[in-house]
Protein backbone atom coordinates (compact mmCIF):
# COMPACT_ATOMS: atom_id res chain seq x y z
CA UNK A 1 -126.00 12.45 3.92
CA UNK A 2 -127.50 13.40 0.45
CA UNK A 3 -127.37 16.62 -0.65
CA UNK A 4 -130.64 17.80 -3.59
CA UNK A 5 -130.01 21.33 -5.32
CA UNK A 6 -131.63 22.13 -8.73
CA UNK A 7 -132.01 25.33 -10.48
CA UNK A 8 -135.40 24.24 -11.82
CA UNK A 9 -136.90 24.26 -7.85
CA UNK A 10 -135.99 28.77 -7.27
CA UNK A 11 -139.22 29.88 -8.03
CA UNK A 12 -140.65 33.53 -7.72
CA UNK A 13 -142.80 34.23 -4.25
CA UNK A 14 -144.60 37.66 -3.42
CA UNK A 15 -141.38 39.99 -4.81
CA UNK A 16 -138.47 37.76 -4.27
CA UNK A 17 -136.97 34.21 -5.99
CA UNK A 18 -136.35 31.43 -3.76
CA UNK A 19 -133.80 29.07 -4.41
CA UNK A 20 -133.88 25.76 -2.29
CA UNK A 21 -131.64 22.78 -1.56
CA UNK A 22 -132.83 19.66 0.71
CA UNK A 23 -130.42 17.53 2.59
CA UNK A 24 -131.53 14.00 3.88
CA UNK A 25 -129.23 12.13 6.68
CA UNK A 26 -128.82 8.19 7.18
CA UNK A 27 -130.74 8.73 10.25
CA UNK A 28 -133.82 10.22 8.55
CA UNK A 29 -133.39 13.84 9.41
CA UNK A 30 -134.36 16.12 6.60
CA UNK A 31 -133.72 19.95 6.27
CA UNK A 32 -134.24 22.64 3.76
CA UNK A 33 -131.81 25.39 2.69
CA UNK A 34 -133.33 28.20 1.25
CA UNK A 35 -131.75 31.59 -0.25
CA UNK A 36 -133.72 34.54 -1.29
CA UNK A 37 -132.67 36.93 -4.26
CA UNK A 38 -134.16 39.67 -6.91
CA UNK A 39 -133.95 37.52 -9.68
CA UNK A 40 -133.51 33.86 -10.04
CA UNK A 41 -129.58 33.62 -10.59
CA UNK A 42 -129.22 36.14 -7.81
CA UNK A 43 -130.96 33.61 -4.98
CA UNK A 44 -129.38 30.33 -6.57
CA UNK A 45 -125.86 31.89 -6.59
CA UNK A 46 -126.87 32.66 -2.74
CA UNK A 47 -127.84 29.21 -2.17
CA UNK A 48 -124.27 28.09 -3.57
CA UNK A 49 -122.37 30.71 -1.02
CA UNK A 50 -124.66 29.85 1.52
CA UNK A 51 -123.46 25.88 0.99
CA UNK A 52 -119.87 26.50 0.29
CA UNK A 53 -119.67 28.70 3.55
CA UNK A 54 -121.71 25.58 5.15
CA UNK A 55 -119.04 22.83 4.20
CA UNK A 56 -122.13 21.05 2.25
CA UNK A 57 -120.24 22.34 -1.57
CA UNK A 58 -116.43 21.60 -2.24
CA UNK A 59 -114.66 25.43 -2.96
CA UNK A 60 -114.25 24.22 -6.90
CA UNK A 61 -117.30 25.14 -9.14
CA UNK A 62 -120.51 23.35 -8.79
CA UNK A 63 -122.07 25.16 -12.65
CA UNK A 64 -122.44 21.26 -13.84
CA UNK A 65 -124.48 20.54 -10.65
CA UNK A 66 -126.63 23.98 -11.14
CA UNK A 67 -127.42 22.64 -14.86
CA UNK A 68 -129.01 19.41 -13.83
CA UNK A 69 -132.37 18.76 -14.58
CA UNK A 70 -132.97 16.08 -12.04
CA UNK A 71 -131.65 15.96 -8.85
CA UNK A 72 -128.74 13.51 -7.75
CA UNK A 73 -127.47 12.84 -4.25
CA UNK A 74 -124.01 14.71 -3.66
CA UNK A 75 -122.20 12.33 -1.12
């Protein structure tokens, strides 16, 4: 499984931020995680909860992979 999150993908839609992650399996499923939030940092620190609580995140702090500008797998 790879796991994409970048900060640079939460974008603002109608009144709300969106904040999405994409996870691709070795068998060629695809789905997308998406968290909603007032502002941006609100719906990416969502996202993060929402993945932790998921098993997709380790518990430890994941700032370094918010900061990325491109996206790399998390295996």
């Amino acid at each position: 499984m790879e796991l994409y999150i970048n900060n640079t993908w939460t974008k603002y839609y109608g009144d709300s931020y969106i904040a999405e992650a994409i996870v691709w399996s070795e068998n060629g499923n695809h789905a997308t995680i998406c968290a909603t939030g007032a502002t941006a940092e609100e719906a990416d620190a969502k996202l993060i909860g929402a993945m932790r609580e998921l098993k997709l995140l380790p518990e430890s702090s994941v700032a370094d992979e918010c900061e990325r500008k491109e996206p790399e797998p998390l295996e």
